[in-house]
PDB file of N, CA and C in Angstrom:
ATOM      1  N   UNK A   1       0.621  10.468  21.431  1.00  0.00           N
ATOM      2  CA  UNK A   1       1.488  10.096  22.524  1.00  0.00           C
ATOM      3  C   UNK A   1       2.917  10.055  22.008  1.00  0.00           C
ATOM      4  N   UNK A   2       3.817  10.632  22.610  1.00  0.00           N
ATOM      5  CA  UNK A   2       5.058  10.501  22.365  1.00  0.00           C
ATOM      6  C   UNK A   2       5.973   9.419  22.769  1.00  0.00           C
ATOM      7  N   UNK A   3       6.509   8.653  22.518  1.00  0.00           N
ATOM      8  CA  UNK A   3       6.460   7.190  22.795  1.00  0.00           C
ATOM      9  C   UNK A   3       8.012   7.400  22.963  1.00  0.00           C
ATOM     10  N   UNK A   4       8.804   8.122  23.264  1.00  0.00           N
ATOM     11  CA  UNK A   4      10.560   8.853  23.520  1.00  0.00           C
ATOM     12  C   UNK A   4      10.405   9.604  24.567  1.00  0.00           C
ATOM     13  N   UNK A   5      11.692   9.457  25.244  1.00  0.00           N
ATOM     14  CA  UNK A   5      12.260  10.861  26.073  1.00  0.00           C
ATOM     15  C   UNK A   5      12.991  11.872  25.238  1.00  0.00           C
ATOM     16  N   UNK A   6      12.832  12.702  25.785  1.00  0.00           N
ATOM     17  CA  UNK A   6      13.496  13.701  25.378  1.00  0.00           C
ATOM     18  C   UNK A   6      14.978  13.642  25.615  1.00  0.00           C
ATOM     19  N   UNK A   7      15.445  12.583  25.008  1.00  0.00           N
ATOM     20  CA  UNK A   7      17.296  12.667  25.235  1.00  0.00           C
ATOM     21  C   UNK A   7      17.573  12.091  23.685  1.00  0.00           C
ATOM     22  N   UNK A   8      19.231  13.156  23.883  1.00  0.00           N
ATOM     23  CA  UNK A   8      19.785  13.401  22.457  1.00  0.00           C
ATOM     24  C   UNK A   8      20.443  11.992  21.904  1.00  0.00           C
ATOM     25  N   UNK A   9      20.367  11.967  21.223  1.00  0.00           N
ATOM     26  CA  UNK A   9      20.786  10.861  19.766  1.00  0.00           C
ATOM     27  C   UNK A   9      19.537   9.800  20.337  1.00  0.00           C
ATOM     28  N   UNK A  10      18.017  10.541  20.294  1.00  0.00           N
ATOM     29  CA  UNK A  10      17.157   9.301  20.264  1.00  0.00           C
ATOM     30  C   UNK A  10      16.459   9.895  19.154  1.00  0.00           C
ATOM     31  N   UNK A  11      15.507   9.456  18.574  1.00  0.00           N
ATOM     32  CA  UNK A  11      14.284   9.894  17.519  1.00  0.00           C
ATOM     33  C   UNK A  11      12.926   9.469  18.217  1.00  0.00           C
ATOM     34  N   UNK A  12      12.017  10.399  18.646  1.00  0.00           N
ATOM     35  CA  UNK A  12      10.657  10.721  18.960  1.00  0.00           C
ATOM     36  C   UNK A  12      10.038   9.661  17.507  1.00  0.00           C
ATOM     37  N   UNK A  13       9.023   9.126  18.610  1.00  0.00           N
ATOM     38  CA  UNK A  13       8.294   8.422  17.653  1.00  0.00           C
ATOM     39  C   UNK A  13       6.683   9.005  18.001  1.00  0.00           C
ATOM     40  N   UNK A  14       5.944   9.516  17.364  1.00  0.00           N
ATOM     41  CA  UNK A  14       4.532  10.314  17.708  1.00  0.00           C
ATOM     42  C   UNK A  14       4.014   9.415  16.787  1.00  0.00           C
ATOM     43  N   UNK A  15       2.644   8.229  17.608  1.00  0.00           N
ATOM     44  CA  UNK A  15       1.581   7.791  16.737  1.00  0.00           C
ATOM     45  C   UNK A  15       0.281   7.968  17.976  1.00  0.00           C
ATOM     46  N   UNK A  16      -0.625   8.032  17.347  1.00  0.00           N
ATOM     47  CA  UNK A  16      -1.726   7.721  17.563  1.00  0.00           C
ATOM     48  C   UNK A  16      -2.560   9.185  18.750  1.00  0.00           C
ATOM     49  N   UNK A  17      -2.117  10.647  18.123  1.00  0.00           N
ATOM     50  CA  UNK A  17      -2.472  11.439  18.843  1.00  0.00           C
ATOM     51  C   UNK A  17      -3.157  12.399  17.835  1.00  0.00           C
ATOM     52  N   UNK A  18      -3.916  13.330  18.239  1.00  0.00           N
ATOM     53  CA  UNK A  18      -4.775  13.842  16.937  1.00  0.00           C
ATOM     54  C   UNK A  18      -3.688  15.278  16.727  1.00  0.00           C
ATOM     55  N   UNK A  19      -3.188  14.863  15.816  1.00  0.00           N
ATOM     56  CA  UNK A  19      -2.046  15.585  14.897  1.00  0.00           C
ATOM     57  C   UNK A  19      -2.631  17.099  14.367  1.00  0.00           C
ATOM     58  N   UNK A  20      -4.327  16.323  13.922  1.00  0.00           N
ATOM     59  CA  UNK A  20      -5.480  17.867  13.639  1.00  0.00           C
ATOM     60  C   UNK A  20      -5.603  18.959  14.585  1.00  0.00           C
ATOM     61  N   UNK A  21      -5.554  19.145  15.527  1.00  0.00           N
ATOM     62  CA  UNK A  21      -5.154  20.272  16.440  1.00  0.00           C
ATOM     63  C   UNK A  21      -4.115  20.887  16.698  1.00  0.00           C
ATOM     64  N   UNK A  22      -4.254  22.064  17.359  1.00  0.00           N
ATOM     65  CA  UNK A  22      -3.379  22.601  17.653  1.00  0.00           C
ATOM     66  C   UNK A  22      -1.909  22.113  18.663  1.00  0.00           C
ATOM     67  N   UNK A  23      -2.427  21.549  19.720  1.00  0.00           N
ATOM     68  CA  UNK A  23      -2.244  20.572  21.090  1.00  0.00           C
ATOM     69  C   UNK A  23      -1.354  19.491  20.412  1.00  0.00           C
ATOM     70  N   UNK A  24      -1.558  19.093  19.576  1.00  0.00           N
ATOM     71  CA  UNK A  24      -0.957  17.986  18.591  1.00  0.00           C
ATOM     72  C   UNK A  24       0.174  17.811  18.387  1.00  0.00           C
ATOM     73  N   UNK A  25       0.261  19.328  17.376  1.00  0.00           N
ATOM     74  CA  UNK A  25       1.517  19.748  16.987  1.00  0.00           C
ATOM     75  C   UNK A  25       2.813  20.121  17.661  1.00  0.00           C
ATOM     76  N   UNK A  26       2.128  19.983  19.343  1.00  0.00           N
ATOM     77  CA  UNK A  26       2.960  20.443  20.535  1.00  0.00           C
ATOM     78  C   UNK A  26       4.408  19.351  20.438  1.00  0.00           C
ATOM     79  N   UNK A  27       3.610  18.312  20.555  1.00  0.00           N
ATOM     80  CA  UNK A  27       4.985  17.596  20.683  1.00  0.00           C
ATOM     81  C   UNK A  27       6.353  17.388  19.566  1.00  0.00           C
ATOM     82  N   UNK A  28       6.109  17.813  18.511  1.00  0.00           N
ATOM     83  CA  UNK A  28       6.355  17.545  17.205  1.00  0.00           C
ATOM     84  C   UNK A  28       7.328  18.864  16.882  1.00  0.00           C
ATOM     85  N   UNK A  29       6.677  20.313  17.428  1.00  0.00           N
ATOM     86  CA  UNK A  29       7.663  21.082  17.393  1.00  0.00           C
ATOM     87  C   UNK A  29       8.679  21.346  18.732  1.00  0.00           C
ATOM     88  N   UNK A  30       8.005  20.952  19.574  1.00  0.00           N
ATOM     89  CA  UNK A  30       8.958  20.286  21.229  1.00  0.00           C
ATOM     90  C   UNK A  30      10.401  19.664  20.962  1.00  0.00           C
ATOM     91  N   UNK A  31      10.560  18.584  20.038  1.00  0.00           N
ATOM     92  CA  UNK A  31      11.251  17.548  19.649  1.00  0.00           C
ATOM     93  C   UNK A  31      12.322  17.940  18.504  1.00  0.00           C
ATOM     94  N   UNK A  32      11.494  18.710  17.844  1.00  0.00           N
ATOM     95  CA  UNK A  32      12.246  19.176  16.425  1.00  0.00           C
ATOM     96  C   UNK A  32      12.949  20.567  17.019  1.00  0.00           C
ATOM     97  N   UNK A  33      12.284  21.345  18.078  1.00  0.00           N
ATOM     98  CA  UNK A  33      13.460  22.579  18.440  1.00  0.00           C
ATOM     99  C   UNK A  33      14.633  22.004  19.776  1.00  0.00           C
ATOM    100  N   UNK A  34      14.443  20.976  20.052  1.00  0.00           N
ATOM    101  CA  UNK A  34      15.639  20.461  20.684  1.00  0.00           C
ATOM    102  C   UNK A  34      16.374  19.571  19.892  1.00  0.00           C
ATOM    103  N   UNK A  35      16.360  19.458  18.393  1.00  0.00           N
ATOM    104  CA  UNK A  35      17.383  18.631  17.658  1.00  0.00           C
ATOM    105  C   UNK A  35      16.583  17.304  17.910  1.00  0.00           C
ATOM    106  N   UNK A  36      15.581  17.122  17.903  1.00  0.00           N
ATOM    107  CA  UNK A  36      15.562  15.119  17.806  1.00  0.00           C
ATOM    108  C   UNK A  36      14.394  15.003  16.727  1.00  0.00           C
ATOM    109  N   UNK A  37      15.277  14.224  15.613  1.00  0.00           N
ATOM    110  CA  UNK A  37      14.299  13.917  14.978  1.00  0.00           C
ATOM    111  C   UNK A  37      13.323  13.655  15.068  1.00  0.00           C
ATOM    112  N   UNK A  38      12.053  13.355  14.164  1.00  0.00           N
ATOM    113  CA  UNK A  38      10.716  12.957  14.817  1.00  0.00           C
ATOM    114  C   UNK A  38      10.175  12.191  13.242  1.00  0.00           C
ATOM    115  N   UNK A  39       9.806  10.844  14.177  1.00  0.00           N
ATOM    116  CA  UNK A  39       8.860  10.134  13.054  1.00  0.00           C
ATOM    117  C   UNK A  39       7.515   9.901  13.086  1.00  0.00           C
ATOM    118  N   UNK A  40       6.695  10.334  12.336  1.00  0.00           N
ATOM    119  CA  UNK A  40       5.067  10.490  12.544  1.00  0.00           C
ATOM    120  C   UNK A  40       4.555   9.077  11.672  1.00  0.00           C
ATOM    121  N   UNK A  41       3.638   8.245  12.302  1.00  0.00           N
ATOM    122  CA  UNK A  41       2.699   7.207  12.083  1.00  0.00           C
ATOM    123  C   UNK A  41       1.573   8.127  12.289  1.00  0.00           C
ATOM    124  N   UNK A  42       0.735   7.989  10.931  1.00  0.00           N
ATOM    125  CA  UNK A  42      -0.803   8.038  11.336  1.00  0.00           C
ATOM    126  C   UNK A  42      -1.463   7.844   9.588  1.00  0.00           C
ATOM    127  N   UNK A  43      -2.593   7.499   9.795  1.00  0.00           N
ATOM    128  CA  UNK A  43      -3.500   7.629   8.782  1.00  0.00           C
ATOM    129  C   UNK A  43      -3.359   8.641   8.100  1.00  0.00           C
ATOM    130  N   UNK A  44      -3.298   8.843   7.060  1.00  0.00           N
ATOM    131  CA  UNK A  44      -3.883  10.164   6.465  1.00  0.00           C
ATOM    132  C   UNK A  44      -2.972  11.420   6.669  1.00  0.00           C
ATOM    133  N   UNK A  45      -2.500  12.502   6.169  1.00  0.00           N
ATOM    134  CA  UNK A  45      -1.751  13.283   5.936  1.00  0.00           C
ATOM    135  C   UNK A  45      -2.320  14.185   7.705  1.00  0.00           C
ATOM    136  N   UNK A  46      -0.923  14.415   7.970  1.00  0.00           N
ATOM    137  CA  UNK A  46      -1.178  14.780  10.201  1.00  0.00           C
ATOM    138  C   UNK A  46      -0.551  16.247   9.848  1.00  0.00           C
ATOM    139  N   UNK A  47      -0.835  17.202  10.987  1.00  0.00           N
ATOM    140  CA  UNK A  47      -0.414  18.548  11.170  1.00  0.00           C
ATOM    141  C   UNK A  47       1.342  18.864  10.730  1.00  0.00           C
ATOM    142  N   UNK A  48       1.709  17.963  11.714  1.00  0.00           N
ATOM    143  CA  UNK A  48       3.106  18.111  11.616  1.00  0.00           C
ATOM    144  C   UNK A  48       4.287  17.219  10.552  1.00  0.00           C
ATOM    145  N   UNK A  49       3.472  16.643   9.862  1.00  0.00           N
ATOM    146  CA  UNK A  49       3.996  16.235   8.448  1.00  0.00           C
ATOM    147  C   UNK A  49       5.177  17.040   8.048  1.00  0.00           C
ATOM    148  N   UNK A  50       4.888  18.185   7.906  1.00  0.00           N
ATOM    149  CA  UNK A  50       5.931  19.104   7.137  1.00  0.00           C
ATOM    150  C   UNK A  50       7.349  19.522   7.969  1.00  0.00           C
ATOM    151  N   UNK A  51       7.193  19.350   9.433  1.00  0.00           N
ATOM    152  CA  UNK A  51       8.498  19.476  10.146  1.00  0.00           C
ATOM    153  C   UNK A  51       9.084  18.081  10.421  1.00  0.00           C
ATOM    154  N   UNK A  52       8.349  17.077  10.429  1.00  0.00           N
ATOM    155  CA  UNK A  52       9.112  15.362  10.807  1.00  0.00           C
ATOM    156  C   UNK A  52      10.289  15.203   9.980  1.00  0.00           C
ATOM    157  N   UNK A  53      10.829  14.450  10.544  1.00  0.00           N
ATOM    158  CA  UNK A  53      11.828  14.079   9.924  1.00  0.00           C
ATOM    159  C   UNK A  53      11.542  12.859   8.667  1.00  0.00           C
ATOM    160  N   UNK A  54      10.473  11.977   9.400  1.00  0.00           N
ATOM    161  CA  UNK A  54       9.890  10.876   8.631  1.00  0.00           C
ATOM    162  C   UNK A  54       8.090  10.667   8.917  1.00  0.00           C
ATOM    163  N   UNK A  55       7.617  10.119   7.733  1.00  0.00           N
ATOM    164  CA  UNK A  55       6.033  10.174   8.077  1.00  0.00           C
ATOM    165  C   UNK A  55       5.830   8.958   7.202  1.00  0.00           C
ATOM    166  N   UNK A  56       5.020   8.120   8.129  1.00  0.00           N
ATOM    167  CA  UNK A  56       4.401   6.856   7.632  1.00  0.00           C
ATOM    168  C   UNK A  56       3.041   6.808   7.508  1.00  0.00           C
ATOM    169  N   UNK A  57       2.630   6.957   6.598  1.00  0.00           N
ATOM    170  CA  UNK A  57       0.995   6.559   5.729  1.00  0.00           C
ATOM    171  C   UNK A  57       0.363   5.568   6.272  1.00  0.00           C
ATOM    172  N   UNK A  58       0.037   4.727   7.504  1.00  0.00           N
ATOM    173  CA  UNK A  58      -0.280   3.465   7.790  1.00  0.00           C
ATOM    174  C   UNK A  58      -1.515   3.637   8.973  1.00  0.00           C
ATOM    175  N   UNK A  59      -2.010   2.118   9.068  1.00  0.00           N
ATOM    176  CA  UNK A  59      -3.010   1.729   9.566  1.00  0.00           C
ATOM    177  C   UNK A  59      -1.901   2.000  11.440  1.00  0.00           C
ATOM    178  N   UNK A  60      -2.126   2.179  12.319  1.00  0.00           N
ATOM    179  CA  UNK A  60      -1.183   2.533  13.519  1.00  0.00           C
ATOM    180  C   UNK A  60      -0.688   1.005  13.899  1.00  0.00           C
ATOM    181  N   UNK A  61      -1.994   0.272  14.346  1.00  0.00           N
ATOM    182  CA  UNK A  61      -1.024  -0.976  14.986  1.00  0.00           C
ATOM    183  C   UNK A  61      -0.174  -1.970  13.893  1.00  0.00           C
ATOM    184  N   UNK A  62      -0.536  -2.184  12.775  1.00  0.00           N
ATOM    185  CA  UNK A  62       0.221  -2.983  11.963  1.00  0.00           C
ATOM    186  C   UNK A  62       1.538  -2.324  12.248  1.00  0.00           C
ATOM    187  N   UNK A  63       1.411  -1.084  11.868  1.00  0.00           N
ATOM    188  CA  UNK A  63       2.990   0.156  11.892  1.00  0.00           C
ATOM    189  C   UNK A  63       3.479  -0.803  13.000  1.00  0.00           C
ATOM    190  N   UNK A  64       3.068  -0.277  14.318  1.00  0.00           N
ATOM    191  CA  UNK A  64       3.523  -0.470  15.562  1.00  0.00           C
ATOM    192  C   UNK A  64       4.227  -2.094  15.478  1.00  0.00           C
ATOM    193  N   UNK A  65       3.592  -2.820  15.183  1.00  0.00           N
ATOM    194  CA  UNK A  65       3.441  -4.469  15.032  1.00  0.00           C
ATOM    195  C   UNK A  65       5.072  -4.580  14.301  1.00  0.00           C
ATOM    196  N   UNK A  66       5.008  -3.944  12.898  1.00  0.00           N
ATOM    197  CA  UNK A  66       6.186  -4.761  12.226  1.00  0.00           C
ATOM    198  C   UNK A  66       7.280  -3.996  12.829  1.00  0.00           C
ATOM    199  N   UNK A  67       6.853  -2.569  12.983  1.00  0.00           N
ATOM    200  CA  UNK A  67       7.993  -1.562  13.520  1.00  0.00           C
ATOM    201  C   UNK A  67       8.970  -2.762  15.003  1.00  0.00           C
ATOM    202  N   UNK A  68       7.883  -2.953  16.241  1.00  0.00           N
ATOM    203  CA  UNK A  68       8.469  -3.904  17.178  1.00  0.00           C
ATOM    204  C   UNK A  68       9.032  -4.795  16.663  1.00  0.00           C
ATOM    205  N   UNK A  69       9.014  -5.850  15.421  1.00  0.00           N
ATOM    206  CA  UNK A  69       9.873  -6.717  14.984  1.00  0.00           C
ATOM    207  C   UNK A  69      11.117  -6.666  14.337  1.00  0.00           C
ATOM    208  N   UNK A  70      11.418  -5.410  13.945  1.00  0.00           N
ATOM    209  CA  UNK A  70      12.782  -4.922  14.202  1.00  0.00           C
ATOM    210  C   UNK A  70      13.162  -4.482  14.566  1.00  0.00           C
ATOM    211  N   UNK A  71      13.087  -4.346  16.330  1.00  0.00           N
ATOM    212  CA  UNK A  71      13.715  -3.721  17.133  1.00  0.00           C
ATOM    213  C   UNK A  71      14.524  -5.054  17.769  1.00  0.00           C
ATOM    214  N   UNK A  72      16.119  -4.691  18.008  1.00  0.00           N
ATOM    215  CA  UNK A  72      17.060  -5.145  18.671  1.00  0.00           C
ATOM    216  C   UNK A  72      16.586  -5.847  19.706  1.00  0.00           C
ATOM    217  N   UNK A  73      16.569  -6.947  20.414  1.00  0.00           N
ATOM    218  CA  UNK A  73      16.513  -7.785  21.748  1.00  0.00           C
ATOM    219  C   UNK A  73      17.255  -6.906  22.477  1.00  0.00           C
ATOM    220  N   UNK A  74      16.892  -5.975  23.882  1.00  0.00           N
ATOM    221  CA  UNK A  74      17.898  -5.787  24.827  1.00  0.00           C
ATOM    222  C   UNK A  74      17.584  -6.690  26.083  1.00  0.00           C
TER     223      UNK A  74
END
């Protein structure tokens, strides 16, 4: 799931989608040919590893968990 819009000066955050397919990789090169970075959460080494901008090695909800605790109050 892509958890961003597609608008510029944001960074795509992709966790918890099966990265192992083809279908996967959709969003990941979607994001990266319109200029927005992309940060991948998942277990275990994912499809699109090699085009992200950033890739986190983690269990998803802990990620998700501490990731929300430093996000800004709006």
């Amino acid at each position: 799931m892509a958890l961003s819009p597609l608008l510029p000066g944001r960074v795509a955050l992709i966790a918890a989608i099966s990265l192992s397919q083809h279908k996967g990789q959709m969003p990941v090169s979607n994001h990266i040919g319109l200029g927005i970075p992309v940060a991948i959460i998942n277990q275990g080494p994912a499809r699109g590893d090699a085009e992200a901008t950033l890739t986190l090695d983690a269990p998803l909800g802990p990620a998700l968990t501490a990731l929300a605790g430093r996000l800004p109050d709006r």
